[in-house]
C-alpha atoms as a PDB file:
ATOM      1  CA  UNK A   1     -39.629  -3.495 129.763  1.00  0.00           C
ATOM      2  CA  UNK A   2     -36.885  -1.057 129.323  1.00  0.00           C
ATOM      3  CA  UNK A   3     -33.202  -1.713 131.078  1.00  0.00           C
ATOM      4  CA  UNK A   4     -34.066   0.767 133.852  1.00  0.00           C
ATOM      5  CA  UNK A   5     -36.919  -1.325 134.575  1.00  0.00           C
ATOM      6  CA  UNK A   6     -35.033  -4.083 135.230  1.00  0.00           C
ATOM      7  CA  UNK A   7     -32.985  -2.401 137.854  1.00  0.00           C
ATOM      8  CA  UNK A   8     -29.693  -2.519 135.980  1.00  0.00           C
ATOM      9  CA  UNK A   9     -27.972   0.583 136.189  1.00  0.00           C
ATOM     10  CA  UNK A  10     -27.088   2.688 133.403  1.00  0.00           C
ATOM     11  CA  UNK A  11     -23.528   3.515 132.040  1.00  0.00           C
ATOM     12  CA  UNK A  12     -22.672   7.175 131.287  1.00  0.00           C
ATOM     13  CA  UNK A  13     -18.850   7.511 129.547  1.00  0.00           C
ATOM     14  CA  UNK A  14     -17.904  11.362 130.657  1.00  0.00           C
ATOM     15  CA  UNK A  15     -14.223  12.113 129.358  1.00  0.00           C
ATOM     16  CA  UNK A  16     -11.674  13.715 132.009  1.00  0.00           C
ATOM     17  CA  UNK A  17      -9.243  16.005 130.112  1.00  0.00           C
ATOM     18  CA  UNK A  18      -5.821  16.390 132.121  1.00  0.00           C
ATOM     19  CA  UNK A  19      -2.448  18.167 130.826  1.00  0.00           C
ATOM     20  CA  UNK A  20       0.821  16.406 131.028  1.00  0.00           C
ATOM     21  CA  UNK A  21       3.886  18.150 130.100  1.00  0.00           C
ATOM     22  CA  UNK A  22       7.339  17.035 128.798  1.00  0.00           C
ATOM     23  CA  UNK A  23      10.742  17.995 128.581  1.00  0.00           C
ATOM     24  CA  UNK A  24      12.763  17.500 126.183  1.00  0.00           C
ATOM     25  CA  UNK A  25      16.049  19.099 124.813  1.00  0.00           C
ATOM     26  CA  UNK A  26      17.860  19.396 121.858  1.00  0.00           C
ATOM     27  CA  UNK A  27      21.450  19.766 120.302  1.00  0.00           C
ATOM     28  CA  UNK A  28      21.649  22.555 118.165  1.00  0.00           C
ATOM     29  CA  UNK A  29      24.679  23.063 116.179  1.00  0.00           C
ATOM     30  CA  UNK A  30      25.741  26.837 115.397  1.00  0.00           C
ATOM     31  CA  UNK A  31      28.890  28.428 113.480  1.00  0.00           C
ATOM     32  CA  UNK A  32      31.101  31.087 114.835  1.00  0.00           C
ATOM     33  CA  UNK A  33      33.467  32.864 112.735  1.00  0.00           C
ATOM     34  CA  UNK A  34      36.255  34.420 113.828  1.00  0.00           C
ATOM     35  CA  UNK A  35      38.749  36.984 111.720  1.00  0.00           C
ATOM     36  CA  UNK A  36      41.316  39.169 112.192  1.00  0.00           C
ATOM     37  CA  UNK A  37      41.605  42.635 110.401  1.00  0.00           C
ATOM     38  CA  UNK A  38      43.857  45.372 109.870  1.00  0.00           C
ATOM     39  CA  UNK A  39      43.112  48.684 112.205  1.00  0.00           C
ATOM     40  CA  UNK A  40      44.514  51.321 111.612  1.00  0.00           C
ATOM     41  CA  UNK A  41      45.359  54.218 114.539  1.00  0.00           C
ATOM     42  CA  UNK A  42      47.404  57.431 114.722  1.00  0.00           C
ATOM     43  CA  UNK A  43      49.699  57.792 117.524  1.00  0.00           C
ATOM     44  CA  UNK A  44      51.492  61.288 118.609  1.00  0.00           C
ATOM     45  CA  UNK A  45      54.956  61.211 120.033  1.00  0.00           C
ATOM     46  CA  UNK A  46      56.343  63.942 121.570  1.00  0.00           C
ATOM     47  CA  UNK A  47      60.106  64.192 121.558  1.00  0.00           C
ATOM     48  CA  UNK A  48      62.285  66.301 122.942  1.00  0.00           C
ATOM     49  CA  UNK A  49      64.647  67.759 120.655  1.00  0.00           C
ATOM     50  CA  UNK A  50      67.986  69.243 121.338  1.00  0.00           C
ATOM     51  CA  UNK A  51      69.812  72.552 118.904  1.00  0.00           C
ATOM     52  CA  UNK A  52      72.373  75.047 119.527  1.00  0.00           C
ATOM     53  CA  UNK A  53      71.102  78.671 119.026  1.00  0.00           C
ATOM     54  CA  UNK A  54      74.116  82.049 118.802  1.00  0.00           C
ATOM     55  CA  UNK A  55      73.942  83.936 121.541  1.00  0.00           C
ATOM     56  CA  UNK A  56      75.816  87.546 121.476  1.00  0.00           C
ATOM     57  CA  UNK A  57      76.907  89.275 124.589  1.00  0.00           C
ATOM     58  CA  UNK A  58      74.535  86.810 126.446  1.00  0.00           C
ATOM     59  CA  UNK A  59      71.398  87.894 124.369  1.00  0.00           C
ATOM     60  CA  UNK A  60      69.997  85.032 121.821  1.00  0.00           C
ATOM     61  CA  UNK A  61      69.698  85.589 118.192  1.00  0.00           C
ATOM     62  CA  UNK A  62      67.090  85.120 116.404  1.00  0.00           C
ATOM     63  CA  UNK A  63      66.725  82.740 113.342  1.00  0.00           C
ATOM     64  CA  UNK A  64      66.209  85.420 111.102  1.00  0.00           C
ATOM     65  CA  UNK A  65      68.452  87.932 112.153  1.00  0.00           C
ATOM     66  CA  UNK A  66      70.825  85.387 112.545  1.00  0.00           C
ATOM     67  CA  UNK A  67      70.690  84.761 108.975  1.00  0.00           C
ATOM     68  CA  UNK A  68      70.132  88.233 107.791  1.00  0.00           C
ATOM     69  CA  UNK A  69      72.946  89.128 109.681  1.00  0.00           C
ATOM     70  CA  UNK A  70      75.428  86.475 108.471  1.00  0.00           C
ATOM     71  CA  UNK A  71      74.126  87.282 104.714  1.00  0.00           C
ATOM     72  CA  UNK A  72      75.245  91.176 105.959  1.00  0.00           C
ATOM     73  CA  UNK A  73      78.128  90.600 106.548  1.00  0.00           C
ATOM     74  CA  UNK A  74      79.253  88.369 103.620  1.00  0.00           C
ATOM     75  CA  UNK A  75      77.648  90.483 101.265  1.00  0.00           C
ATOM     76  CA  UNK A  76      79.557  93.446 102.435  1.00  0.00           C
ATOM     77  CA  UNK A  77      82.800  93.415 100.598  1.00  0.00           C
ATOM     78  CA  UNK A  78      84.042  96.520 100.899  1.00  0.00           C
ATOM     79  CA  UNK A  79      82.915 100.199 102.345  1.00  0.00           C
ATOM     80  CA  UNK A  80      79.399 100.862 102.420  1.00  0.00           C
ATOM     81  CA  UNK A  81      77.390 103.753 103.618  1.00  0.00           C
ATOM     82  CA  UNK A  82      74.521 102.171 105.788  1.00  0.00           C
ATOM     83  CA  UNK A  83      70.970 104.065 105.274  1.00  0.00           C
ATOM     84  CA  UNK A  84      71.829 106.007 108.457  1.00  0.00           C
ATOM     85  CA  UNK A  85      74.689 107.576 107.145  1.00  0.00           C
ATOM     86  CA  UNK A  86      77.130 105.754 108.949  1.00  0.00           C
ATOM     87  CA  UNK A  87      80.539 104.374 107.429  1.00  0.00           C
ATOM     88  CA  UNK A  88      81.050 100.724 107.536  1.00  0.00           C
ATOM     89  CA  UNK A  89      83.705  98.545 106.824  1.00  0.00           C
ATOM     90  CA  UNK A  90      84.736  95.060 107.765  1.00  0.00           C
ATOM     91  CA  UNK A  91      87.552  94.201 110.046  1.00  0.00           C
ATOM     92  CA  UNK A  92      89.672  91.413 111.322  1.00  0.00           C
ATOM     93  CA  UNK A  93      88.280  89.099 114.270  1.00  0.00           C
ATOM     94  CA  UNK A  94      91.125  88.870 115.724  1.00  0.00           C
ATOM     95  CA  UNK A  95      93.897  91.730 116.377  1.00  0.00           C
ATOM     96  CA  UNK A  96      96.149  91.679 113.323  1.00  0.00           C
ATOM     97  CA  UNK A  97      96.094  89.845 110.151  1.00  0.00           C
ATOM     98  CA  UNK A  98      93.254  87.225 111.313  1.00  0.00           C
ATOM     99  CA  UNK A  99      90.583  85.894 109.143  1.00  0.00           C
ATOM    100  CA  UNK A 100      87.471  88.461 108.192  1.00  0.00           C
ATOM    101  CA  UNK A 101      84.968  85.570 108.743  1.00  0.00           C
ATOM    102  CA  UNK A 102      85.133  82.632 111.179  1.00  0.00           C
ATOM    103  CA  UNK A 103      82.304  79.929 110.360  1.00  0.00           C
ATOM    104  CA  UNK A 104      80.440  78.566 113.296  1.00  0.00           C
ATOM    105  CA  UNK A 105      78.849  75.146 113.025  1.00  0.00           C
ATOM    106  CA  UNK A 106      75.673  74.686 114.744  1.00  0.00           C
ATOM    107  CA  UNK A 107      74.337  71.130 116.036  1.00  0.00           C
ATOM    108  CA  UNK A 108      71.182  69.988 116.875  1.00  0.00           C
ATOM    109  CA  UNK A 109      69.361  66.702 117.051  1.00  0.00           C
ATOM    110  CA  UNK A 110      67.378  65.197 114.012  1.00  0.00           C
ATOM    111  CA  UNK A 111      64.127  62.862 114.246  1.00  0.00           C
ATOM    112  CA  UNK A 112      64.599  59.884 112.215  1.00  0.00           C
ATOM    113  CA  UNK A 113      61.359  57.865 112.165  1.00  0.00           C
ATOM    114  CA  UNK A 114      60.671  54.157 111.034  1.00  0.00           C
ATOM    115  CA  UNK A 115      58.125  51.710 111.922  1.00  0.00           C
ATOM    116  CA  UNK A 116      58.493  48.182 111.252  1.00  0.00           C
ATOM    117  CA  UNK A 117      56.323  44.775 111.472  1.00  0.00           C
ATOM    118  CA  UNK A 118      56.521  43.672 115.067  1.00  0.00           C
ATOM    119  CA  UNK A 119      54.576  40.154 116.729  1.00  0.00           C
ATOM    120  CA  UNK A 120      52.348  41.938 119.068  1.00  0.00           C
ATOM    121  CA  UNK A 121      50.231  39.355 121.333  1.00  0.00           C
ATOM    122  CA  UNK A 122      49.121  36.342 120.818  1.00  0.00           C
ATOM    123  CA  UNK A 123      45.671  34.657 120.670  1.00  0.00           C
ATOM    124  CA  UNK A 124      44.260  30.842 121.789  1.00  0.00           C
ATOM    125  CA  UNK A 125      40.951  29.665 120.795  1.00  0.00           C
ATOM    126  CA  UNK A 126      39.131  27.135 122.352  1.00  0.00           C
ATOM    127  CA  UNK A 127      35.754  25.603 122.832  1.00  0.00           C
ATOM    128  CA  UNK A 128      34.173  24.292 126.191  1.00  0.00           C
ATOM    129  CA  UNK A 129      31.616  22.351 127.140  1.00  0.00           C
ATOM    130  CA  UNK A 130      28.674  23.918 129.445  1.00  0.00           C
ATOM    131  CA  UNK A 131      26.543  22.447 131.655  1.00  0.00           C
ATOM    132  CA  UNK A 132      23.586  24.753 132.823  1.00  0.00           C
ATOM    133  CA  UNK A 133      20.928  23.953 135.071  1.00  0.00           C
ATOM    134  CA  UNK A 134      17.759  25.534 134.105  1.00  0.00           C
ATOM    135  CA  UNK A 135      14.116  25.291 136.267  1.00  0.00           C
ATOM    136  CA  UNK A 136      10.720  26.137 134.791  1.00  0.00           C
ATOM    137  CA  UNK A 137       7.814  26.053 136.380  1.00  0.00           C
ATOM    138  CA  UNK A 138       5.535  24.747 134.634  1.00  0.00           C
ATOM    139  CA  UNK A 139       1.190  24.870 135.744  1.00  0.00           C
ATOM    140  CA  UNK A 140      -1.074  22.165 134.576  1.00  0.00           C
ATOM    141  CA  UNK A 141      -4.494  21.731 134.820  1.00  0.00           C
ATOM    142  CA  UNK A 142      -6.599  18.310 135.553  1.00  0.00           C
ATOM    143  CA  UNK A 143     -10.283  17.580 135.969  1.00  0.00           C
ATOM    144  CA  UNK A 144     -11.653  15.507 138.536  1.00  0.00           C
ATOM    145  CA  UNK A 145     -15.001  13.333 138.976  1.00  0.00           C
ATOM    146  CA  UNK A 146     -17.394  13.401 141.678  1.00  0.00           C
ATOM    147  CA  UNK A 147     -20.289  11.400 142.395  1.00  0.00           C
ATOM    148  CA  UNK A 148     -22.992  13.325 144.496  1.00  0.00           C
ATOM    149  CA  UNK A 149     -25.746  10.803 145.611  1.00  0.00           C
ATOM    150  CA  UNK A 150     -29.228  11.584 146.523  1.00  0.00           C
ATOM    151  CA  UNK A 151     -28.513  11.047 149.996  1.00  0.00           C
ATOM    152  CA  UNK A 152     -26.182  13.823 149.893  1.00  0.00           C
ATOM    153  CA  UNK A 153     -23.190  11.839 149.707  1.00  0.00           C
ATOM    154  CA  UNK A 154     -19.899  12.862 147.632  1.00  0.00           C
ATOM    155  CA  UNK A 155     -17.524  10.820 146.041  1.00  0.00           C
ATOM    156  CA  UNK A 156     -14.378  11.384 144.343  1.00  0.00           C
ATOM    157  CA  UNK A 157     -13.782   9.485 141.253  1.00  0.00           C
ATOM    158  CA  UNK A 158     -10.551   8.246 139.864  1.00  0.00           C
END
């Protein structure tokens, strides 16, 4: 006589696979590295400059004429005929026995530029400690039992 003959009932092992998760975290140690470099930039600076121009009967002279004019007259020692015909010779400045020439100093302002190592900002570095919540959602996925009787009856198994 076989076991099911004898009314004992028969055991059937049927596995159940379920997924568990975990969480888990871990210290990772990175390097940072910092440096500081030399940059180089042009700047423009626009300065206002300040000169003294000649001015004749309230009309300006021009640089050139100015100096072609100057160079005229000191090259002209004596009497000259000019290319227009015309007789020319110097004279006194003043009425009388004054000088021929009178020298006229012009002044103007000069642009002296220097540069020189200055302490320009400082910097503080520092390190901080972060706490950050993170969530995750996270799906698993379980198998259940059931037990459906001939009578039509349905169990769930643990």
């Amino acid at each position: 006589m076989s076991d099911r003959q004898k009314g004992e009932a028969s055991v059937h092992t049927m596995p159940l696979v379920a997924e568990n998760y975990s969480v888990s975290k871990n210290n990772i140690k990175s390097e940072v590295l910092i440096e500081k470099r030399w940059v180089t930039r042009m700047e423009t600076v626009r300065v206002p400059v300040r000169y003294e121009e000649l001015y004749v009967n309230g009309k300006a002279l021009k640089p050139g004429v100015a100096d072609s004019l100057v160079s005229a007259i000191k090259g002209k020692a004596g009497t000259k005929r000019s290319s227009s015909g015309r007789k020319t010779e110097p004279v006194a400045l003043v009425d009388g026995n004054g000088a021929m020439e009178k020298t006229i100093p012009l002044y103007g302002e000069r642009l002296t530029v220097t540069k020189k190592m200055a302490h320009v900002n400082d910097v503080t570095i520092r390190k901080q400690k972060v706490t950050q919540v993170k969530h995750m959602r996270v799906s698993t996925l379980s198998e259940t039992a059931k037990a459906k009787y001939p009578s039509g009856r349905v169990q769930k198994l643990a």
